[in-house]
C-alpha atoms as a PDB file:
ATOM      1  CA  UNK A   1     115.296 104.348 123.427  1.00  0.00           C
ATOM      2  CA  UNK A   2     114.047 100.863 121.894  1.00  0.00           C
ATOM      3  CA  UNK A   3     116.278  99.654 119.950  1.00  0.00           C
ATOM      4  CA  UNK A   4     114.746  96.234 119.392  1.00  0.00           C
ATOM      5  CA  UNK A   5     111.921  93.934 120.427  1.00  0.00           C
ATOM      6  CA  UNK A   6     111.747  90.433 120.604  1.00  0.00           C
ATOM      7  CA  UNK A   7     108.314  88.236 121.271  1.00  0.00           C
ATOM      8  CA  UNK A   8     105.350  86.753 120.600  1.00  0.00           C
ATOM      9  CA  UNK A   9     102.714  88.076 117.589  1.00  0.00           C
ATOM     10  CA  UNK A  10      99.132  88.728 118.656  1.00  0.00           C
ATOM     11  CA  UNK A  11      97.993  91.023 116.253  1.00  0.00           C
ATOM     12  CA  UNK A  12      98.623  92.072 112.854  1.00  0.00           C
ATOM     13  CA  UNK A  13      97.223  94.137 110.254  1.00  0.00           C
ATOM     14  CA  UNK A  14      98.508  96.455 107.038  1.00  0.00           C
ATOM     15  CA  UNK A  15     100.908  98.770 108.440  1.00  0.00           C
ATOM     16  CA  UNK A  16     101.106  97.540 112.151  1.00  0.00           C
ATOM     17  CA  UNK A  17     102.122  94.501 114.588  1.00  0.00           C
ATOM     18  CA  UNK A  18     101.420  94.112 118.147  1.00  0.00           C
ATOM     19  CA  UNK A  19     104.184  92.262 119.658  1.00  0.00           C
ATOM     20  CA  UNK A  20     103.870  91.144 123.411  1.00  0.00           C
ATOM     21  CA  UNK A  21     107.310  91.022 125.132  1.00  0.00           C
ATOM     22  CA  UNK A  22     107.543  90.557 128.803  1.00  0.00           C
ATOM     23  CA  UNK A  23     103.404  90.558 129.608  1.00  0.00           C
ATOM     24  CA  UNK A  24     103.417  94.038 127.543  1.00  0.00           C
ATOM     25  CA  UNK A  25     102.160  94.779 124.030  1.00  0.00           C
ATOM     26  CA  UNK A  26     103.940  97.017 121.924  1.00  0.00           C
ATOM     27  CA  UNK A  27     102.504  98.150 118.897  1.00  0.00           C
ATOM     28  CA  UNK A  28     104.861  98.709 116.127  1.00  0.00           C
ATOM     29  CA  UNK A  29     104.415 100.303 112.791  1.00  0.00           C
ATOM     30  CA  UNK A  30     106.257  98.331 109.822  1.00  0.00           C
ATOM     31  CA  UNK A  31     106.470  98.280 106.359  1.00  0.00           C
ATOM     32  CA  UNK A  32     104.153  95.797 104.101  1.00  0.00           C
ATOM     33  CA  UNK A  33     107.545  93.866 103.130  1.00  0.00           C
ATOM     34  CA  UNK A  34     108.578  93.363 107.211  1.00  0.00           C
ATOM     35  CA  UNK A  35     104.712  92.606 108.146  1.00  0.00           C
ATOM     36  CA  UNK A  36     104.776  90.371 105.609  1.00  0.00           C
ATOM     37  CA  UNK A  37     106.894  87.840 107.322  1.00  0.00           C
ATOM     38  CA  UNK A  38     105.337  87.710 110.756  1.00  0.00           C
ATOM     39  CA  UNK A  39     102.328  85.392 111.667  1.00  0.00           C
ATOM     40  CA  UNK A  40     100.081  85.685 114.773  1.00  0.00           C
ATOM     41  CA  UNK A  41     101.589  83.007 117.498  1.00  0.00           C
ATOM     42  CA  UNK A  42     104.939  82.900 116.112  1.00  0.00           C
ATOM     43  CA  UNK A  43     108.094  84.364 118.317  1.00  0.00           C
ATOM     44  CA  UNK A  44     109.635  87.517 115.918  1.00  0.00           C
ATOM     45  CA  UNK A  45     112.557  89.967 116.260  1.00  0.00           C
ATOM     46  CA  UNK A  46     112.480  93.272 115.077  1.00  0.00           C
ATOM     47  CA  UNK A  47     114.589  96.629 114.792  1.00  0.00           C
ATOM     48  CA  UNK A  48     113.005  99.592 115.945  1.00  0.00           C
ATOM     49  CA  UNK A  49     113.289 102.866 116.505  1.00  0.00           C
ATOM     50  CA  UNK A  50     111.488 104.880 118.740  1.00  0.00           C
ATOM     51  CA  UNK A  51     110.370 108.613 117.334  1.00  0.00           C
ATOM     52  CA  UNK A  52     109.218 111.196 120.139  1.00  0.00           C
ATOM     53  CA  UNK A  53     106.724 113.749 120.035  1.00  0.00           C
ATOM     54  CA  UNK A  54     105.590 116.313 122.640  1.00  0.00           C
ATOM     55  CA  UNK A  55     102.244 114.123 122.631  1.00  0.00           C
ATOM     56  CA  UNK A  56     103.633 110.814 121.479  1.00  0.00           C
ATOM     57  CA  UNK A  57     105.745 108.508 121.474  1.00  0.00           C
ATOM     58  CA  UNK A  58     105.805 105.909 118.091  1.00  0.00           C
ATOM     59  CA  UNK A  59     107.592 102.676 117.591  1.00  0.00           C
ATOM     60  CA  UNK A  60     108.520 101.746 114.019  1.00  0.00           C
ATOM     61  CA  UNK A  61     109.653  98.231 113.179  1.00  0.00           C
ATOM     62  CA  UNK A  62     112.049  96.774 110.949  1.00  0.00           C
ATOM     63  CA  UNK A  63     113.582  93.525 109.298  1.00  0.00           C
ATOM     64  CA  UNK A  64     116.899  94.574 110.473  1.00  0.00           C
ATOM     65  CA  UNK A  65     119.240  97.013 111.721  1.00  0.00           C
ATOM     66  CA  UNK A  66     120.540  98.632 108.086  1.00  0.00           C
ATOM     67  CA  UNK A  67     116.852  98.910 106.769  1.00  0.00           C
ATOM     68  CA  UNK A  68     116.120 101.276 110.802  1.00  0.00           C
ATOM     69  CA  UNK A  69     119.282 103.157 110.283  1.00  0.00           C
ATOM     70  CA  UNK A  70     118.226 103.779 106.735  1.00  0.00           C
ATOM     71  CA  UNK A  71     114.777 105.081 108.096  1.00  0.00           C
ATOM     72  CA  UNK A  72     116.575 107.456 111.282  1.00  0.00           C
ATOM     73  CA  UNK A  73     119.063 108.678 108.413  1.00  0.00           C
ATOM     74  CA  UNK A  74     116.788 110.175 105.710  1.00  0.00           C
ATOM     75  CA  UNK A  75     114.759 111.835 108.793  1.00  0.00           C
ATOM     76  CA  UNK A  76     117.564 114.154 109.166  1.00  0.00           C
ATOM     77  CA  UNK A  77     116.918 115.739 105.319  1.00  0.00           C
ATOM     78  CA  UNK A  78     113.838 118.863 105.910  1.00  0.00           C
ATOM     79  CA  UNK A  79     110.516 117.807 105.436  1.00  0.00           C
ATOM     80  CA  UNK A  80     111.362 114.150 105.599  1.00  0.00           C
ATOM     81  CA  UNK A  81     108.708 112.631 108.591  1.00  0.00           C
ATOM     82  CA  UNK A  82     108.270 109.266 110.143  1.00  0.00           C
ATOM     83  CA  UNK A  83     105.644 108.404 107.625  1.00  0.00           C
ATOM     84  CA  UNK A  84     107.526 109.404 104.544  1.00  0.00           C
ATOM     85  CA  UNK A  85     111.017 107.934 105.273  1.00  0.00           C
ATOM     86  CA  UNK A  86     108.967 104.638 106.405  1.00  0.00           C
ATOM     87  CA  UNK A  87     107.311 105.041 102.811  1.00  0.00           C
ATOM     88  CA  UNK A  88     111.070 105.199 101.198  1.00  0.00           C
ATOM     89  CA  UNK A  89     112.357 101.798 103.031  1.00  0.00           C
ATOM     90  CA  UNK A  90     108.891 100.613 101.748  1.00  0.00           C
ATOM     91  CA  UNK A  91     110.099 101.063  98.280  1.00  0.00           C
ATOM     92  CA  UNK A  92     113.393 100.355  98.264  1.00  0.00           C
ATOM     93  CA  UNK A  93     116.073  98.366 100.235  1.00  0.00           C
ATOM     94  CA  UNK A  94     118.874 100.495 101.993  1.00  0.00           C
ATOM     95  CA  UNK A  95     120.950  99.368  99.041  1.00  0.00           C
ATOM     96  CA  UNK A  96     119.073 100.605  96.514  1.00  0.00           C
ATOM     97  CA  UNK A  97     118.675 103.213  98.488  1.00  0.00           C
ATOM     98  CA  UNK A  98     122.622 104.128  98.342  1.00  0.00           C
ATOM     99  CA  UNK A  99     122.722 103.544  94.562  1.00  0.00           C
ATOM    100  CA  UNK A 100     119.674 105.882  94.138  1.00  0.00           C
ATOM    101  CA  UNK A 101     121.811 108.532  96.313  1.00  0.00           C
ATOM    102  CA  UNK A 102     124.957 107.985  94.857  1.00  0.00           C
ATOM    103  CA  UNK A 103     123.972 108.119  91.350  1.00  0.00           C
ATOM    104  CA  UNK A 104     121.668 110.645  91.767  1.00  0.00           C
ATOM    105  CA  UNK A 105     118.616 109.095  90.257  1.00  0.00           C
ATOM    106  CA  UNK A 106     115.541 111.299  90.564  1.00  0.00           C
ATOM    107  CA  UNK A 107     113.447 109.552  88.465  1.00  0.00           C
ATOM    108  CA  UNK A 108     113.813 106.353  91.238  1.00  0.00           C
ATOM    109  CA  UNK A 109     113.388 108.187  94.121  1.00  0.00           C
ATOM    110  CA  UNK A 110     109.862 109.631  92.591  1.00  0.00           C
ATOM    111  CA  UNK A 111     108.766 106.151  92.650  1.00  0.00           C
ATOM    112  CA  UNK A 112     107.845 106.742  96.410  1.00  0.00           C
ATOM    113  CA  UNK A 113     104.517 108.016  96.963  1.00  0.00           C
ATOM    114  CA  UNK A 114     104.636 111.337  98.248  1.00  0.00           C
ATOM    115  CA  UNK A 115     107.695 112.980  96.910  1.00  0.00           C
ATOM    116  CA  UNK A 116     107.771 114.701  93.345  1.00  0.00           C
ATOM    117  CA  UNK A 117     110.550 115.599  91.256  1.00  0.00           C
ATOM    118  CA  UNK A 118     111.935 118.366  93.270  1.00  0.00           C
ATOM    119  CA  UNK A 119     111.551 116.862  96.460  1.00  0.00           C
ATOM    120  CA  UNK A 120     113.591 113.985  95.261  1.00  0.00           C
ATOM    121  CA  UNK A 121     116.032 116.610  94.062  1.00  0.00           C
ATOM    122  CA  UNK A 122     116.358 118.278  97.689  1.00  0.00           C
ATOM    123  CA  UNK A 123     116.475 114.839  99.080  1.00  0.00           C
ATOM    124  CA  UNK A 124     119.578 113.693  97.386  1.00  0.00           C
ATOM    125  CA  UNK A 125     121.269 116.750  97.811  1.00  0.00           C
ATOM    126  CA  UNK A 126     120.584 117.226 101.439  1.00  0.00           C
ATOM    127  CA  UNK A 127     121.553 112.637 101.945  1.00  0.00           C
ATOM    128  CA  UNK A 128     124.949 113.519 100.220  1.00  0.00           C
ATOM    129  CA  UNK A 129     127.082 110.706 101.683  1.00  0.00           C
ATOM    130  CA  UNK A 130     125.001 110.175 104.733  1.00  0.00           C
ATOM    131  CA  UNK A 131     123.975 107.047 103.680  1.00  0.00           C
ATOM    132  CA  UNK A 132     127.287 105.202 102.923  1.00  0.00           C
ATOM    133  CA  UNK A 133     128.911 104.118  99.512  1.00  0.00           C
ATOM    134  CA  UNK A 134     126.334 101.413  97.915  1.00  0.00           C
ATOM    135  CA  UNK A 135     127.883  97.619  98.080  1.00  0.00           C
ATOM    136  CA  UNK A 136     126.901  96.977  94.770  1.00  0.00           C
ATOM    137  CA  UNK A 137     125.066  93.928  95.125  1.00  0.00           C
ATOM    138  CA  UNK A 138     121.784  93.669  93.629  1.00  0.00           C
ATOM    139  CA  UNK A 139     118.894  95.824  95.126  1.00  0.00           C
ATOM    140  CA  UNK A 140     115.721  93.563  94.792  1.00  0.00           C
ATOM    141  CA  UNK A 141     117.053  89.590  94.466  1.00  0.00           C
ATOM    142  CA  UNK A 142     114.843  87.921  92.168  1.00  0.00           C
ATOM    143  CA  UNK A 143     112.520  85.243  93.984  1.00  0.00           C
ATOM    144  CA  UNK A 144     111.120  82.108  93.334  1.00  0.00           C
ATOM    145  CA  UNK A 145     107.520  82.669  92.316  1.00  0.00           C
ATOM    146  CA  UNK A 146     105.706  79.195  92.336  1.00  0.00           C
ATOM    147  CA  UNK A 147     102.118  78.119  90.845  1.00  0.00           C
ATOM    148  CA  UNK A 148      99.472  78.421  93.307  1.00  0.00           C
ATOM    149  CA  UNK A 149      95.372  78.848  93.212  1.00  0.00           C
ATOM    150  CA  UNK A 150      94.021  81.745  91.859  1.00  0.00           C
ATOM    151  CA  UNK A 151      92.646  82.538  95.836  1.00  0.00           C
ATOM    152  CA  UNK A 152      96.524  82.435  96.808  1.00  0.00           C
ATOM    153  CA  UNK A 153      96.956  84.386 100.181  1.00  0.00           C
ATOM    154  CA  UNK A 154     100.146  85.825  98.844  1.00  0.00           C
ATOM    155  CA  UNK A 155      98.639  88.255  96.016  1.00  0.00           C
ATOM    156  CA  UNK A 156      95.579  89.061  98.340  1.00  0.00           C
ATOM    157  CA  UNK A 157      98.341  90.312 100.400  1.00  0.00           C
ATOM    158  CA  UNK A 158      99.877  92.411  98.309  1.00  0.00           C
ATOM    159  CA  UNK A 159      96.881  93.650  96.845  1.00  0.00           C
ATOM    160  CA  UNK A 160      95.595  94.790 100.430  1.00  0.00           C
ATOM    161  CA  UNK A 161      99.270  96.398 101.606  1.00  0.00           C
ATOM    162  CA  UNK A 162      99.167  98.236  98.031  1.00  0.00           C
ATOM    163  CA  UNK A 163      94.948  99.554  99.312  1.00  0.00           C
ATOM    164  CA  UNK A 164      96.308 100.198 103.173  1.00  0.00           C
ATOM    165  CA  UNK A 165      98.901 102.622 101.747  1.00  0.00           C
ATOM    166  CA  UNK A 166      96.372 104.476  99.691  1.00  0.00           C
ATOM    167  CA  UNK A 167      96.317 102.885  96.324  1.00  0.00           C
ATOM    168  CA  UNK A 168      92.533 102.305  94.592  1.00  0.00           C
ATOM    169  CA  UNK A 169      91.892  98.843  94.553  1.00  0.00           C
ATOM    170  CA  UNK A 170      92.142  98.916  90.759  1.00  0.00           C
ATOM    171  CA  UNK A 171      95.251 100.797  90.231  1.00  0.00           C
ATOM    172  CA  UNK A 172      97.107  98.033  92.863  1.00  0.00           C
ATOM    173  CA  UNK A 173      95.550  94.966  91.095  1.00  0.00           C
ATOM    174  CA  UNK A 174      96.707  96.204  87.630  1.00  0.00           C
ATOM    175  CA  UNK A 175     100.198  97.338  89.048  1.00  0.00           C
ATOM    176  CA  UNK A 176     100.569  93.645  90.828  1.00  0.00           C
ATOM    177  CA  UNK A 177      98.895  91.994  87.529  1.00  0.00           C
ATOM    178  CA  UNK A 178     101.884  93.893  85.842  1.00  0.00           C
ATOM    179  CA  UNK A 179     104.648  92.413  88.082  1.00  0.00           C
ATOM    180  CA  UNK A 180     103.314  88.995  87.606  1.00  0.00           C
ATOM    181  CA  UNK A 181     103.287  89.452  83.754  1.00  0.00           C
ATOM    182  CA  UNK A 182     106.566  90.528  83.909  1.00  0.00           C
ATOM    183  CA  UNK A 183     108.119  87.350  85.856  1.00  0.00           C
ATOM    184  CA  UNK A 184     105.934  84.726  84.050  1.00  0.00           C
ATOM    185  CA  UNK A 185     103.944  83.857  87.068  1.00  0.00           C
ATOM    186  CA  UNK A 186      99.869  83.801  87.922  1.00  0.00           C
ATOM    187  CA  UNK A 187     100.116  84.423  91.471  1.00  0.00           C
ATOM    188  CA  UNK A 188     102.616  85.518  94.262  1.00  0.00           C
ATOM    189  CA  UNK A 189     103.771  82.809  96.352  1.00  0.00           C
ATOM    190  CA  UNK A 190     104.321  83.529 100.316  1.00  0.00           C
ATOM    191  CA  UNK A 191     107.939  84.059 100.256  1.00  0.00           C
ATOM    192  CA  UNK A 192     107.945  86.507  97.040  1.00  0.00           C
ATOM    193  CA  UNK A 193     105.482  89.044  98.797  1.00  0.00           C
ATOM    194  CA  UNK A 194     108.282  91.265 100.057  1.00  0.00           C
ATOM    195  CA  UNK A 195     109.655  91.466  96.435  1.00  0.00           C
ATOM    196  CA  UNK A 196     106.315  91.842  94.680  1.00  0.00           C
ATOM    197  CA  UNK A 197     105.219  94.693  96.667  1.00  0.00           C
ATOM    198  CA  UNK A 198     108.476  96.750  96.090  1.00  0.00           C
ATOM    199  CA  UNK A 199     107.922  95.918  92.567  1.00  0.00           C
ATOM    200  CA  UNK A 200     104.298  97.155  92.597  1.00  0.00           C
ATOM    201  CA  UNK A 201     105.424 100.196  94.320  1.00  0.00           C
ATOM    202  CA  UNK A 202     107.690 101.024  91.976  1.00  0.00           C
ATOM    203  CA  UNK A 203     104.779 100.747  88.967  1.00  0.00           C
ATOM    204  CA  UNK A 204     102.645 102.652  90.759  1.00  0.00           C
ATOM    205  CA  UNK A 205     105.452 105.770  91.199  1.00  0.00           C
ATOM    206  CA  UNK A 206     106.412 105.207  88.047  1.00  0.00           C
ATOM    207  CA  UNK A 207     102.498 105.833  86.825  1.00  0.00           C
ATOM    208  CA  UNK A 208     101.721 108.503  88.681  1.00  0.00           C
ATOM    209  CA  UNK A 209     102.793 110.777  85.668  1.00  0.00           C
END
């Protein structure tokens, strides 16, 4: 199994990076908030984990080790896929993650596209401890959001990882117009996108009704 890759970026788009390590490209699928932090040319390091099917084999990427182990872990509860668990880390950290388990919060967990009330339900019952005691730290750190032009690359980003998940363009505007209301800012800066999309994520679960 690959457990991680190190190399150079050639390619990167939505949900996927190619990253070329030893004269090879691997092509890893990633969360917004991980993609988010790589650039074409640069050298990057990332977790992976490797899932096998009878007619494929798929890498998945990650900013580190916890946030993988997080992803192989809720793979184990029934009807829990590649794509779905991926979707969870997308939302939340591993932390909040833990809190969500351990206090048994439904109404958080629904905030990931794709599961509804009683999947959420099954979910936490079926995780139990499997995911550790939570640390208690905080489970999205506040960033620094700084003035920038109203073409900033940061909210475009954002905006597009909210449309490449499956959002209407609309719905992920409002949601990320939302987040930025709610910190005082009029555009994301580079190093808030992680943050802002978790934040938009969670809007958007929380308005699905």
């Amino acid at each position: 199994m690959i457990a991680s890759l190190t190399g150079i970026v050639q390619h990167v788009t939505l949900d996927r990076v190619v990253l070329e390590v030893g004269g090879v490209g691997y092509l890893v699928h990633a969360t917004p908030g991980t993609l988010a932090g790589l650039r074409v040319g640069d050298s990057a390091s990332v977790a992976t984990s490797m899932v096998v099917r009878e007619d494929s084999m798929t890498l998945f990427g990650f900013a580190d080790a916890d946030e993988r182990d997080v992803f192989e872990v809720v793979q184990t509860v029934s009807g829990v896929g590649p794509r779905l668990a991926l979707a969870m880390v997308a939302v939340h950290t591993p932390e909040s993650l833990r809190r969500i388990v351990a206090t048994e919060d439904t109404a958080a967990l629904t905030r990931v596209p794709g599961i509804g009330k009683k999947g959420a339900q099954r979910i936490l019952l079926e995780l139990g401890d499997k995911l550790g005691p939570p640390s208690g730290g905080e489970a999205v750190p506040p960033g620094e959001v700084s003035a920038m032009p109203a073409s900033d690359a940061g909210t475009v980003q954002v905006v597009e990882a909210l449309t490449g998940l499956g959002w209407p363009v609309k719905a992920a505007e409002d949601a990320v117009a939302k987040v930025l209301a709610e910190t005082g800012a009029e555009v994301v800066a580079p190093s808030d996108v992680a943050n802002t999309l978790r934040a938009a994520l969670r809007t958007l679960g929380g308005n699905r009704g």
